[in-house]
C-alpha atoms as a PDB file:
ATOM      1  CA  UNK A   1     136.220 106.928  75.706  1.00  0.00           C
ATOM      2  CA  UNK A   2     137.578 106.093  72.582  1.00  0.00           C
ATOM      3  CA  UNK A   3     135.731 107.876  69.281  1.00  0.00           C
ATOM      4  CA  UNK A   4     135.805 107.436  66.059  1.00  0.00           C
ATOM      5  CA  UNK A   5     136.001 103.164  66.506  1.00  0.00           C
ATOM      6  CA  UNK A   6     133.536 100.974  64.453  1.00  0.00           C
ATOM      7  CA  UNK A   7     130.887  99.296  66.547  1.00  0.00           C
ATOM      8  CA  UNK A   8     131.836  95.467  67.571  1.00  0.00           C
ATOM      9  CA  UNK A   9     128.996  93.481  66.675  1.00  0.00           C
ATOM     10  CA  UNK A  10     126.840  92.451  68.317  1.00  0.00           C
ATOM     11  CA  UNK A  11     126.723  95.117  70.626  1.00  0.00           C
ATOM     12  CA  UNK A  12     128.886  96.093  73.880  1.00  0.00           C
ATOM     13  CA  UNK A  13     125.993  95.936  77.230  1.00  0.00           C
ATOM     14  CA  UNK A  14     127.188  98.226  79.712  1.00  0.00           C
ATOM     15  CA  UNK A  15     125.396 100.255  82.391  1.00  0.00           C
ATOM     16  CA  UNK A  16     127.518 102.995  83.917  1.00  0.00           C
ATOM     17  CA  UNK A  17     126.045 101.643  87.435  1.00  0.00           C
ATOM     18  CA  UNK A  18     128.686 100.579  89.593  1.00  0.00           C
ATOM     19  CA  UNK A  19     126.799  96.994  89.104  1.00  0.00           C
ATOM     20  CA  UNK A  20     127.788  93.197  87.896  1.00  0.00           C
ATOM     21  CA  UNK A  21     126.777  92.788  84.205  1.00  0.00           C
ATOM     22  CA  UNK A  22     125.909  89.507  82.670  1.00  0.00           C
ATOM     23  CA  UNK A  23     124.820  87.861  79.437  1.00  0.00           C
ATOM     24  CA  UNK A  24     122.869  85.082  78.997  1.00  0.00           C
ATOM     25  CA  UNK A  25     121.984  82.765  76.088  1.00  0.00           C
ATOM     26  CA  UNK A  26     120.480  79.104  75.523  1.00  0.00           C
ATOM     27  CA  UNK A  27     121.447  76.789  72.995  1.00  0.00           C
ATOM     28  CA  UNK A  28     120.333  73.623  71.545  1.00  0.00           C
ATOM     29  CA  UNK A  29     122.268  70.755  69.836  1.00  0.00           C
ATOM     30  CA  UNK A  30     121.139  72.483  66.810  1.00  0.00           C
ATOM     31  CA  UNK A  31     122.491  75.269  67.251  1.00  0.00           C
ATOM     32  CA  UNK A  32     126.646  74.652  65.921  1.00  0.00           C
ATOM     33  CA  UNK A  33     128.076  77.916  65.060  1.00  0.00           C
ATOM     34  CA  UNK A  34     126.648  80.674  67.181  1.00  0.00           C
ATOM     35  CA  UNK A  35     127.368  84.070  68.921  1.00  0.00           C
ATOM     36  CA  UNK A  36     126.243  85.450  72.099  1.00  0.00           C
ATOM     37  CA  UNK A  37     123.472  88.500  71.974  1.00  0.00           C
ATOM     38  CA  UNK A  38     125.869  91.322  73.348  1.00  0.00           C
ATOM     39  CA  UNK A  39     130.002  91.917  73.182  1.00  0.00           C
ATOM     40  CA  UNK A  40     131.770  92.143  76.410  1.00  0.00           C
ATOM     41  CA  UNK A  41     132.953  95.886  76.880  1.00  0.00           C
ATOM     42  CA  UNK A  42     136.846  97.045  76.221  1.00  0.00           C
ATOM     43  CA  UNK A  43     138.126  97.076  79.949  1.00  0.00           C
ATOM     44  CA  UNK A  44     135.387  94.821  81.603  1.00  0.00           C
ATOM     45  CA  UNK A  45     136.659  91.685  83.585  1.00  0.00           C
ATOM     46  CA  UNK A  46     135.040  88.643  83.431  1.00  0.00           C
ATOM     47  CA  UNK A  47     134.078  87.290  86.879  1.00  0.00           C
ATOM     48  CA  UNK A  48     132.688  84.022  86.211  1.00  0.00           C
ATOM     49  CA  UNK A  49     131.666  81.678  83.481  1.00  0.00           C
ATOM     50  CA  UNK A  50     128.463  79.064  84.202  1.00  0.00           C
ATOM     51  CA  UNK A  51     126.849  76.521  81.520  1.00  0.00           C
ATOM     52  CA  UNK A  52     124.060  74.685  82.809  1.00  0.00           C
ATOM     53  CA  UNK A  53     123.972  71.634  80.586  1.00  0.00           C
ATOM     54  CA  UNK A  54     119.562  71.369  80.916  1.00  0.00           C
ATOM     55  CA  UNK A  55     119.299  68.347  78.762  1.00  0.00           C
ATOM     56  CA  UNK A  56     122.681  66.363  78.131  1.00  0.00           C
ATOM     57  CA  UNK A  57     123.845  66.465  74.775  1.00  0.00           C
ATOM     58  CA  UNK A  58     124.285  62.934  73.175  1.00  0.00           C
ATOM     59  CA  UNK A  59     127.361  61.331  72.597  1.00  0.00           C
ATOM     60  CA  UNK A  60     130.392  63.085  71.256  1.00  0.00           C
ATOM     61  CA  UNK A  61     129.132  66.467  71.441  1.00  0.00           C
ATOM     62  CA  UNK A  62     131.364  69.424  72.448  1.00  0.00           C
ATOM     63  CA  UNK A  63     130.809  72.916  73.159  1.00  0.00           C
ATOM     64  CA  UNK A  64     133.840  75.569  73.050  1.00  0.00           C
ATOM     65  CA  UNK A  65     133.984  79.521  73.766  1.00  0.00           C
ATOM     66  CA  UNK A  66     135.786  82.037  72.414  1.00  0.00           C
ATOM     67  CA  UNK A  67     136.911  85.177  71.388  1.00  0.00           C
ATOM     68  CA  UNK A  68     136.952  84.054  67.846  1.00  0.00           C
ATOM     69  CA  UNK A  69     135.105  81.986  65.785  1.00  0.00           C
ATOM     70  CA  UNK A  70     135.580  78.219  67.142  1.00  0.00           C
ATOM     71  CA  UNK A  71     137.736  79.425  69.521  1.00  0.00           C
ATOM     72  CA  UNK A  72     138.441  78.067  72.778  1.00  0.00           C
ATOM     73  CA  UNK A  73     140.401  80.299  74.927  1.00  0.00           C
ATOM     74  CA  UNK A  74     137.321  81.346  76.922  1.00  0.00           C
ATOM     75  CA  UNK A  75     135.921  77.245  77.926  1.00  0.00           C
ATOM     76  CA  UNK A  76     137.384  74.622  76.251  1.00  0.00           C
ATOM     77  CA  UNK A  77     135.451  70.985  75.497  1.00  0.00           C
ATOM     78  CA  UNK A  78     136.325  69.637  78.761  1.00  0.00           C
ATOM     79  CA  UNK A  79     135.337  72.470  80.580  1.00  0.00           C
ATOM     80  CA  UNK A  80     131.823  72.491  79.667  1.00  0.00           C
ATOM     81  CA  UNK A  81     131.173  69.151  79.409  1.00  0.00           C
ATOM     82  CA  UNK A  82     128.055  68.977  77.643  1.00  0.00           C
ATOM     83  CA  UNK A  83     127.197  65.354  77.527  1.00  0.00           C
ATOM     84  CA  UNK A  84     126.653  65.071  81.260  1.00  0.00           C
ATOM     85  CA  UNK A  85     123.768  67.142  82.550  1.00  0.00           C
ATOM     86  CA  UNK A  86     124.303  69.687  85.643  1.00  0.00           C
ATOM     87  CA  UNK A  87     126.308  73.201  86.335  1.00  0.00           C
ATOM     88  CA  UNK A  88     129.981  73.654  85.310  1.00  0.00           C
ATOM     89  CA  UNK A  89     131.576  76.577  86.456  1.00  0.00           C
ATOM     90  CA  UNK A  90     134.644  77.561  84.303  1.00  0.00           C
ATOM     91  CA  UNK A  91     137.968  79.440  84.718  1.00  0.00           C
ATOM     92  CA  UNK A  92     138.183  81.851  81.750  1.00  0.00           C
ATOM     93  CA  UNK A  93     140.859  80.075  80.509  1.00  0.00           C
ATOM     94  CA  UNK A  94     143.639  82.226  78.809  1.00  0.00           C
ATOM     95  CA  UNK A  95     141.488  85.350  79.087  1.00  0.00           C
ATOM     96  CA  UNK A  96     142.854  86.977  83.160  1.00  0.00           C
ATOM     97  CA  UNK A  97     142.885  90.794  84.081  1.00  0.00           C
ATOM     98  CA  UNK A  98     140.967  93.427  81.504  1.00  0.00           C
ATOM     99  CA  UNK A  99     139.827  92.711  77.711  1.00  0.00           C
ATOM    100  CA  UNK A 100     142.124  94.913  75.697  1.00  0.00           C
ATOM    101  CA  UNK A 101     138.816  95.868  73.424  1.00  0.00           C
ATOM    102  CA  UNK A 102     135.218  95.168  72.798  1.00  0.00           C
ATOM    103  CA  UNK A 103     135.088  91.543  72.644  1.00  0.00           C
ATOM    104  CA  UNK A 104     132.524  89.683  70.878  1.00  0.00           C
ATOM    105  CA  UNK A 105     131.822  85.680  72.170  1.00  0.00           C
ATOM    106  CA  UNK A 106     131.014  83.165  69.863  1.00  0.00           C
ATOM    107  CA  UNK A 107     130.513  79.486  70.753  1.00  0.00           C
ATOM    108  CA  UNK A 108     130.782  76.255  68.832  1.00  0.00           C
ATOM    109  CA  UNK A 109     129.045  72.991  68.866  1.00  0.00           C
ATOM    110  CA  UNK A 110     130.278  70.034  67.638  1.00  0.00           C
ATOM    111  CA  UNK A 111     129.907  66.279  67.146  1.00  0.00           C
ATOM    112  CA  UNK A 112     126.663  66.143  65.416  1.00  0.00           C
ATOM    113  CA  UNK A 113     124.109  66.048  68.220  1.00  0.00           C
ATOM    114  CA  UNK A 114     120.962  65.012  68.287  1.00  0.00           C
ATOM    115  CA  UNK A 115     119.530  66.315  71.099  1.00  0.00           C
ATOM    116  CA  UNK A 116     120.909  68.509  74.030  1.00  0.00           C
ATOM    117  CA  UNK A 117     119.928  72.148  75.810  1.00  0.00           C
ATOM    118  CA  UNK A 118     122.511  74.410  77.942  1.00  0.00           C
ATOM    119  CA  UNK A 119     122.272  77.698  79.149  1.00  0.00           C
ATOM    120  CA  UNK A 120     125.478  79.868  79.467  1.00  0.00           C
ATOM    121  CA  UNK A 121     126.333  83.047  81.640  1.00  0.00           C
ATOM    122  CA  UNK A 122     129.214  85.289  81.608  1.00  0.00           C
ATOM    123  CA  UNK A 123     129.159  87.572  84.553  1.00  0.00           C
ATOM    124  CA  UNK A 124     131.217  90.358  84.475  1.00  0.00           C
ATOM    125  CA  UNK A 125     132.079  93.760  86.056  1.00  0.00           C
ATOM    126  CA  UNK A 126     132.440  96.955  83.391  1.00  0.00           C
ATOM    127  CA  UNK A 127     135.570  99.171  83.799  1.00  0.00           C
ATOM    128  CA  UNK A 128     133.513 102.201  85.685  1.00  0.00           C
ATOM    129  CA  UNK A 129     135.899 102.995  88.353  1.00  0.00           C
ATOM    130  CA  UNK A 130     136.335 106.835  86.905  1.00  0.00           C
END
């Protein structure tokens, strides 16, 4: 394990349990600029990506996911779809194989809407083969 590295923030959630991890977090239409309550550990892969749109967002609203702020390389607009109600599950985009650090998500909404609830889950398996 690496030492001496400043903390990512927020912090990494990892359990040394040979177990799938996940992290969870609802948003509203209120919400626009956001990040998700714990960082995705250096190593971990990301197994699959689910937003359950709860309440459809009104029209021209878009949610994105990233690795950066408004970033999209984790689900772009299309993928998540927010202004029809139901599950989407989402290829990771650009992000394949093992995160190269601690990696932080942060999510974007945009379009100015006025009402709207989804739920989103990243599942995702630490690197505890050793």
């Amino acid at each position: 394990m690496t030492t001496n590295v400043p903390p990512v923030f927020p912090p990494v959630r990892e359990y040394r349990e040979q177990d799938s991890h996940y992290v969870r977090m609802t948003v509203t239409f209120a919400n626009g600029a956001f990040i998700l309550p714990a960082s995705l550990p250096a190593g971990a892969l990301i197994s699959s990506l689910l937003v359950l749109v709860e309440a459809a967002f009104t029209a021209g609203a878009s949610l994105v996911l990233g690795t950066t702020l408004g970033g999209s390389d984790l689900a772009a607009a299309g993928d998540t779809a927010v202004t029809a109600a139901g599950v989407k599950r989402i290829d990771t985009a650009t992000l394949k194989g093992r995160l190269p650090a601690d990696t932080p998500i942060y999510g974007t909404i945009a379009g100015g809407p006025v009402a709207g609830v989804a739920t989103i889950v990243f599942h995702y398996c630490p690197n505890n083969d050793g």
